[in-house]
Protein backbone atom coordinates (compact mmCIF):
# COMPACT_ATOMS: atom_id res chain seq x y z
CA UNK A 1 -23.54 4.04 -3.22
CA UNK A 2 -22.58 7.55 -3.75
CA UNK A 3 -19.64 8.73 -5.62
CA UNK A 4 -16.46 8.96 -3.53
CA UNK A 5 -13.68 10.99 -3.70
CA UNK A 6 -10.44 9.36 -3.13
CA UNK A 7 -6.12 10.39 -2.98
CA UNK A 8 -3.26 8.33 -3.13
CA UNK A 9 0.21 9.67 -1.90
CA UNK A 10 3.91 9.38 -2.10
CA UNK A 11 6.74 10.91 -0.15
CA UNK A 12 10.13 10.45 0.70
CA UNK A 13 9.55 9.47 4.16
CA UNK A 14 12.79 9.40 6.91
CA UNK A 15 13.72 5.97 8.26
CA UNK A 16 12.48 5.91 12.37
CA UNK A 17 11.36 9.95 12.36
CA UNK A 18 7.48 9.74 12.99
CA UNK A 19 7.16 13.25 13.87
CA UNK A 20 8.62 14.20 10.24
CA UNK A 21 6.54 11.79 8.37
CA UNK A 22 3.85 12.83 10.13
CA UNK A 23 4.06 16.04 9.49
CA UNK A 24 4.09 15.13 5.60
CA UNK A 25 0.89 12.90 6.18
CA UNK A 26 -1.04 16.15 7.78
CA UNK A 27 0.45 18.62 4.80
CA UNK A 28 -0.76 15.58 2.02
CA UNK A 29 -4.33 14.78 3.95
CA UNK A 30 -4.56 18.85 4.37
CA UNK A 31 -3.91 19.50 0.56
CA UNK A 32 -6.25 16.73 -0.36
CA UNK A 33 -9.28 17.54 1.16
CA UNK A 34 -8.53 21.39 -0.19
CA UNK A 35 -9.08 19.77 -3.79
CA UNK A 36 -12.51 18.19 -2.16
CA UNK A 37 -11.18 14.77 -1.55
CA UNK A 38 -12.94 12.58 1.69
CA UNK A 39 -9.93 9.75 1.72
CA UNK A 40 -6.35 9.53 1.09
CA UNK A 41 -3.84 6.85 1.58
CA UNK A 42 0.14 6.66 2.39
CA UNK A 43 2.32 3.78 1.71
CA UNK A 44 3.71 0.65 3.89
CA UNK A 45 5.35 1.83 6.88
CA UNK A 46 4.61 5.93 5.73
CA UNK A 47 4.64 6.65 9.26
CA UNK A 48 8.44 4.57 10.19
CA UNK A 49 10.01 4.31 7.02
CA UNK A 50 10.71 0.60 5.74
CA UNK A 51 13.89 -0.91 4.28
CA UNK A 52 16.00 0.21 7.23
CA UNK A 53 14.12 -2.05 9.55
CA UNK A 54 15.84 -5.04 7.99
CA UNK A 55 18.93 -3.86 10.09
CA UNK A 56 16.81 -3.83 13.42
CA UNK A 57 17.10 -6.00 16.56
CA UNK A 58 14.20 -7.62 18.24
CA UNK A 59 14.64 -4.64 21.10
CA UNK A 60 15.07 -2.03 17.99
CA UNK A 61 11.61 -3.16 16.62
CA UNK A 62 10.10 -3.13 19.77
CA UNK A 63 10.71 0.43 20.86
CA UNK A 64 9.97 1.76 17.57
CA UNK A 65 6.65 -0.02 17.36
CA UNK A 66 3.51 0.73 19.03
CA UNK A 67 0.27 -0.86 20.38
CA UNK A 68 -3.02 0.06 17.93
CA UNK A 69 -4.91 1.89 19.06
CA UNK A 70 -3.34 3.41 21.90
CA UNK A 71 -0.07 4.50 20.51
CA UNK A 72 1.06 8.37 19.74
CA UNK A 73 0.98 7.51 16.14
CA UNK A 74 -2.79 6.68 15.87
CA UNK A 75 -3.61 9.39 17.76
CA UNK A 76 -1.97 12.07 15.55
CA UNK A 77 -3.75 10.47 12.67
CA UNK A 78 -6.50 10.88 14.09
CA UNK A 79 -5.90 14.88 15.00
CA UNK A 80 -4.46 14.85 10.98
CA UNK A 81 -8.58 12.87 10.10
CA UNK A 82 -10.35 15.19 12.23
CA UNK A 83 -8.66 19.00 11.51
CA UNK A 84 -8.33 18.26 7.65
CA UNK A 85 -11.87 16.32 7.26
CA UNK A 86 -10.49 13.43 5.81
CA UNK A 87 -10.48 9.92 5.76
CA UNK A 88 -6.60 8.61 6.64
CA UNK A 89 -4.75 5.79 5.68
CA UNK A 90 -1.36 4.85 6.79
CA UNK A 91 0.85 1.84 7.50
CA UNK A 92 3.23 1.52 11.12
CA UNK A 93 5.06 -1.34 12.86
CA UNK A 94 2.38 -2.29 15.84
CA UNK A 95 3.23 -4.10 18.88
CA UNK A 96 0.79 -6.11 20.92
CA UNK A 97 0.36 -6.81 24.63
CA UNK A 98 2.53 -9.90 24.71
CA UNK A 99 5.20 -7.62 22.39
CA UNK A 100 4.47 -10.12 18.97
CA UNK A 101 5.48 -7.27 16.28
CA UNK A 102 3.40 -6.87 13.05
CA UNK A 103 3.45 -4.97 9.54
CA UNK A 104 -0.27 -2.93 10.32
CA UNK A 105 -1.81 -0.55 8.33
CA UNK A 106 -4.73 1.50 9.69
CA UNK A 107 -7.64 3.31 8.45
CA UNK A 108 -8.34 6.58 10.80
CA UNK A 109 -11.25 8.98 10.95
CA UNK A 110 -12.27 11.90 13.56
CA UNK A 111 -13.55 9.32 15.98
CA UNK A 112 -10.35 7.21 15.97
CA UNK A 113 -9.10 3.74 14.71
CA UNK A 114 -11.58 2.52 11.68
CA UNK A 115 -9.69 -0.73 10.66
CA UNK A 116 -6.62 -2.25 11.07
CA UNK A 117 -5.02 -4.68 9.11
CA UNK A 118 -1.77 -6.86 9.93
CA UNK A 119 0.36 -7.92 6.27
CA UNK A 120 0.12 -11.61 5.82
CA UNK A 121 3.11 -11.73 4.71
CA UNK A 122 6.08 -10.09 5.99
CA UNK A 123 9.29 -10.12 5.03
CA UNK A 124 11.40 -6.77 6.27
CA UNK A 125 12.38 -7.91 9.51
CA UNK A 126 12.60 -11.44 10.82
CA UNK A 127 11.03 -10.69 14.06
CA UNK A 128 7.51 -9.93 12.78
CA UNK A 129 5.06 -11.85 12.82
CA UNK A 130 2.08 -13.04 9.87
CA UNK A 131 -1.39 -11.68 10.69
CA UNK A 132 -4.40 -14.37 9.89
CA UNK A 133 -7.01 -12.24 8.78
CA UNK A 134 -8.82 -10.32 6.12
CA UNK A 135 -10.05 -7.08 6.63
CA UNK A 136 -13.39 -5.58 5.16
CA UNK A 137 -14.62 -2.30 6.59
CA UNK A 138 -16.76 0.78 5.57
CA UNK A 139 -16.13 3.95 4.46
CA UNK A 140 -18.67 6.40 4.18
CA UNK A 141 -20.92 3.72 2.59
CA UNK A 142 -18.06 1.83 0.32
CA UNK A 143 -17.25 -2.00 1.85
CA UNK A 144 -13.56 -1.69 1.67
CA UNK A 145 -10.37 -4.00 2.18
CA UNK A 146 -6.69 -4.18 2.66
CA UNK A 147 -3.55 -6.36 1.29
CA UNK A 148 -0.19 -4.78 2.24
CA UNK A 149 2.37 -5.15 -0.52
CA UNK A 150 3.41 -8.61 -1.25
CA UNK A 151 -0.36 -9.69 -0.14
CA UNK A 152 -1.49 -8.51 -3.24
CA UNK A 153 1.31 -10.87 -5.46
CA UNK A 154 -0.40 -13.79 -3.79
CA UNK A 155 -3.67 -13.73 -6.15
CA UNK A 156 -5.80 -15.66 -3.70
CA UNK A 157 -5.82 -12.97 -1.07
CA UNK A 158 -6.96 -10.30 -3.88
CA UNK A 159 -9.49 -12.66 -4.47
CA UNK A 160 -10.72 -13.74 -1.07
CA UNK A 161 -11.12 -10.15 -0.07
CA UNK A 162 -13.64 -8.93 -2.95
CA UNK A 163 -15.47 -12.33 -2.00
CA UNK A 164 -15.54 -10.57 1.38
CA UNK A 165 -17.28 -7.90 -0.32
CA UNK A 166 -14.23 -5.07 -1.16
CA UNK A 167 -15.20 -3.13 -3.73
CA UNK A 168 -12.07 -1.26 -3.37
CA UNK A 169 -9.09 -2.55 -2.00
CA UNK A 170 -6.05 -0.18 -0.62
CA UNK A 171 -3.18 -1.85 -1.68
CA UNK A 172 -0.13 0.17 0.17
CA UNK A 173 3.41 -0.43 -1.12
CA UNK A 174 7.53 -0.25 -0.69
CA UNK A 175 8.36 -1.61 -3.97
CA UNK A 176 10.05 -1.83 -7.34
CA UNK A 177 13.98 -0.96 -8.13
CA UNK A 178 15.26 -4.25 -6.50
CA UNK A 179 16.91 -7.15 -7.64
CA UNK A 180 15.06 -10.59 -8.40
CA UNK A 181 15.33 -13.38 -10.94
CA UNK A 182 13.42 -11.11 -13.23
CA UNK A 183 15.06 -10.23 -16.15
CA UNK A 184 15.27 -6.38 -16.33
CA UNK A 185 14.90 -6.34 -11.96
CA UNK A 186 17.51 -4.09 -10.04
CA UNK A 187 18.26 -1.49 -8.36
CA UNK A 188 18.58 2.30 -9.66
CA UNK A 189 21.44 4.03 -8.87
CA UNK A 190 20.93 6.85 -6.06
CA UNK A 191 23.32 9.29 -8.27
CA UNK A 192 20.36 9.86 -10.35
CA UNK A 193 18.09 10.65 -7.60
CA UNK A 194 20.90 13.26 -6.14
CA UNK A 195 20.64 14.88 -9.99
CA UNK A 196 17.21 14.74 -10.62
CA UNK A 197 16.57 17.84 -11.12
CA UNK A 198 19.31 18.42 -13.69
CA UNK A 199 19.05 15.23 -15.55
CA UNK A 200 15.32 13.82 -15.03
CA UNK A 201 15.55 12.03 -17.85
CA UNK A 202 17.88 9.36 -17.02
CA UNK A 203 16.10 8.95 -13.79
CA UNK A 204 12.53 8.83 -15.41
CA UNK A 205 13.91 5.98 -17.94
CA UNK A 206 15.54 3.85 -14.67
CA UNK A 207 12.03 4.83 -12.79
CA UNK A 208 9.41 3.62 -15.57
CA UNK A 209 10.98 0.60 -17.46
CA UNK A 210 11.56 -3.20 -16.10
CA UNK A 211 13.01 -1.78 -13.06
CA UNK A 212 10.10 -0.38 -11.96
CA UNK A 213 6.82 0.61 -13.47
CA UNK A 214 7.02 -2.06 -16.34
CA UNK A 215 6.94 -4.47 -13.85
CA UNK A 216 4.43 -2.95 -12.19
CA UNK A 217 1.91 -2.63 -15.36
CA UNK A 218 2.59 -6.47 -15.50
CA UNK A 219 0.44 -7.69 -12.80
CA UNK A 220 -0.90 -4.61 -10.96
CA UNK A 221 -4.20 -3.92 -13.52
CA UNK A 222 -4.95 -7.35 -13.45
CA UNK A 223 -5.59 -7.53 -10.13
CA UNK A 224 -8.55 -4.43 -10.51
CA UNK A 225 -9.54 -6.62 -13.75
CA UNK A 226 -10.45 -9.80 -12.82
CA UNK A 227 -11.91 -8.85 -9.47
CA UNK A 228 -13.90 -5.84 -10.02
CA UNK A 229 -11.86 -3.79 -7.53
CA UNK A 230 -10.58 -0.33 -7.84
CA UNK A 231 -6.74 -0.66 -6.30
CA UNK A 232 -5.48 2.36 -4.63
CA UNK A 233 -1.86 2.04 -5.09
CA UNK A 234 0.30 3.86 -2.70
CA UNK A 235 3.95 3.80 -2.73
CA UNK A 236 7.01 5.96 -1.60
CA UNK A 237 9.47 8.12 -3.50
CA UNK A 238 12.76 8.82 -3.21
CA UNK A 239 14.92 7.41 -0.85
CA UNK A 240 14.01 4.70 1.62
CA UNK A 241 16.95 4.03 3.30
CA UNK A 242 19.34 3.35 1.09
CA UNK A 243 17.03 1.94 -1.52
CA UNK A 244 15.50 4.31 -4.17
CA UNK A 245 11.77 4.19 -4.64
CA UNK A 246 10.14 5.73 -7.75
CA UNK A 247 6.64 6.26 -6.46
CA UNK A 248 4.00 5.70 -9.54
CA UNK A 249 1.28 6.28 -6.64
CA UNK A 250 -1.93 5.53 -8.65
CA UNK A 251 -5.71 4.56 -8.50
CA UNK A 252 -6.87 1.98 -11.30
CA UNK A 253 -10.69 1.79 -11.90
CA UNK A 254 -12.61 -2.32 -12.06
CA UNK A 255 -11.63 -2.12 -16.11
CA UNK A 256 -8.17 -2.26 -15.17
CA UNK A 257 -7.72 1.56 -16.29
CA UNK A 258 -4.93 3.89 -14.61
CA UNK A 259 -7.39 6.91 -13.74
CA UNK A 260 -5.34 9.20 -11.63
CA UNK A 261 -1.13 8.51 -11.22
CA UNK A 262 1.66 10.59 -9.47
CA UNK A 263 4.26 11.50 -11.89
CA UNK A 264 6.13 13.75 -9.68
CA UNK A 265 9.30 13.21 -8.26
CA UNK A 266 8.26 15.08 -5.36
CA UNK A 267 6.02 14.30 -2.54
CA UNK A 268 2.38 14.53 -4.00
CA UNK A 269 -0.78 12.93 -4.50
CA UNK A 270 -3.70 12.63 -7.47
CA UNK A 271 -7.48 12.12 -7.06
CA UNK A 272 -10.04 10.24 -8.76
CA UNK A 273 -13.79 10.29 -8.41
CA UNK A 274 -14.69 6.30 -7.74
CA UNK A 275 -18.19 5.19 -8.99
CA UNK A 276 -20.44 2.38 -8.70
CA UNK A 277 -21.58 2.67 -12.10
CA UNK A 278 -18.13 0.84 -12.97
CA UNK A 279 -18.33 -2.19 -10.92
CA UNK A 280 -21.51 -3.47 -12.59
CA UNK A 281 -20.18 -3.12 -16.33
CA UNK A 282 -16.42 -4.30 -15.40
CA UNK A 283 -15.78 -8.06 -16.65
CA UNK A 284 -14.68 -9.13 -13.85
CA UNK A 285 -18.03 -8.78 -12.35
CA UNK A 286 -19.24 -11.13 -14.86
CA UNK A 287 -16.36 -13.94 -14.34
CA UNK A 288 -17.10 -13.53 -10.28
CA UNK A 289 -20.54 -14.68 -11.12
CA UNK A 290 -19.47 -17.24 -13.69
CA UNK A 291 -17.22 -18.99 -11.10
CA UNK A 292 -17.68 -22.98 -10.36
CA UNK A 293 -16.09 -23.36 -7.49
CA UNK A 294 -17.13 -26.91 -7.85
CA UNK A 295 -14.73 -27.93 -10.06
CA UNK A 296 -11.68 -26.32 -8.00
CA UNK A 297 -12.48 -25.38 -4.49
CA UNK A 298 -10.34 -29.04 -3.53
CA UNK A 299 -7.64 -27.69 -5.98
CA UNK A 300 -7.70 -24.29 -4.38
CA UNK A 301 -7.64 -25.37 -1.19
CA UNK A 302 -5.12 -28.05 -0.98
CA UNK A 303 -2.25 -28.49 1.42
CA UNK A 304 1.18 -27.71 0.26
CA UNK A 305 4.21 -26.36 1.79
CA UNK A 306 4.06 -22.76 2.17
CA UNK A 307 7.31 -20.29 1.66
CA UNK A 308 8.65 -19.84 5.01
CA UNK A 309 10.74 -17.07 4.15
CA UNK A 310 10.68 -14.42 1.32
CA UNK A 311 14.20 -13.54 0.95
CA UNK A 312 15.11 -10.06 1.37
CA UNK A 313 17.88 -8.57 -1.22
CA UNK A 314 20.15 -6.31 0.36
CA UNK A 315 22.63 -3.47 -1.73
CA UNK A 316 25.76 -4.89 -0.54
């Protein structure tokens, strides 16, 4: 495989405007492939926003979703692929034929709709429904896959799709700054996003300790570790609703190595060359082959009774 050339993103996107965030995606994938860059990827939901959904009817989801691949959206990514010379990633709400709504996220080229994937497990909106599928695909000679946010805390699916054959996985995201039964977890105060530019200390400290990217640096290079994978990370900054995002956009390499990062709080993106040379010499290539799925595939793959609901913490 040739070397590959790959950007991650992060903007403030605006909650149900798809011409703005559009419009961001083109001025991103156009800067990109000015630095030489043949892919870049946008967060979950980049092209309608994300946490305001949570407030959306069944008829509200429905007329801001759209059927992939005939919708507006896919075909402006695919005008953005095709004028900048880029490889586009980017996540919607989609809409099928019998109006079941999903959590997609699509890969795009010149010619038009190169994968689609729906999240396995969504959580925004109670009206959306699970996909049932992994997704492996190719770009420009790289088997590639796709795990939408909270896919990628459920270990197995990380798993499953580099036994599909991923060798890198695009791993979009809406997260950090919320509450859980973490200790550290919560939300940062949107005051210090409003005086950022006077005081970006105070914001930086809220954006990279427990309440963000320490939790992050818990799991997220362990994933790219034991698998083998590089994980493009993509995730907003900024406001998303009324939830603040800190971004932390980043690519790590199959040693479980941060090689390119946004550290900006504006809208931006960083690049990193992705080799094959890596996968080979990574442990986790070794532990793949050391497997016995013998001794577990019964444990693995027993019944039990799944979460039916991820519960979804609001700011009031």
């Amino acid at each position: 495989m040739n070397n590959i050339k790959i950007s991650t993103a992060q903007f403030e996107n605006k909650s149900g405007d798809k011409a703005y965030n559009l419009s961001v995606i083109d001025k991103l994938s156009a800067k990109a492939a000015a630095e030489g860059s043949q892919v870049i990827a946008f967060h979950e939901c980049a092209v309608t926003g994300y946490s305001f959904a949570r407030h959306l009817s069944r008829e509200q989801m429905l007329e801001l979703a759209e059927v992939i691949p005939g919708g507006e959206s896919i075909k402006a990514l695919r005008s953005i692929a095709a004028k900048n010379k880029i490889v586009v990633l980017a996540g919607l709400f989609e809409k099928d034929v019998n109006n079941n709504l999903f959590k997609a996220y699509v890969c795009v080229d010149e010619n038009g709709l190169v994968a689609k994937f729906r999240k396995l497990h969504p959580f925004i909106n109670p009206h959306l429904t699970p996909g049932n599928d992994y997704c492996v695909f190719d770009i420009l000679g790289w088997k590639c896959g796709i795990l939408i946010c909270y896919d990628n805390n459920i270990i197995e699916n990380v798993r499953a799709t580099k036994l599909l054959g991923a060798d890198i996985i695009f791993m979009p995201h809406v997260t950090m700054c919320t509450p859980s039964t973490r200790p550290g977890a919560g939300f940062v105060d949107p005051k210090l996003w409003e005086n950022r530019e006077a005081d970006p200390t105070s914001l930086r400290l809220e954006f990279d300790g427990m309440k963000g990217r320490g939790w992050l640096m818990k799991w997220l290079p362990a994933r790219a570790y034991d698998n083998a994978v590089y994980a493009i990370f993509s995730n907003p900054i900024g406001m998303d609703d009324d939830q603040l995002k800190n971004g932390c956009s980043m690519i790590i390499d199959p040693f479980g190595d941060i090689i390119a990062e946004c550290r900006s709080f504006d809208d931006s993106l960083v690049t990193a060359t992705i080799t094959a040379e890596k996968l080979q010499q990574a442990g986790g290539t070794r532990y793949i082959k050391a497997r016995r799925p013998d001794l577990y595939k019964h444990i693995i793959g027993q019944q039990h009774q799944p979460e039916q609901k991820v519960v979804w913490l609001n700011a009031e």
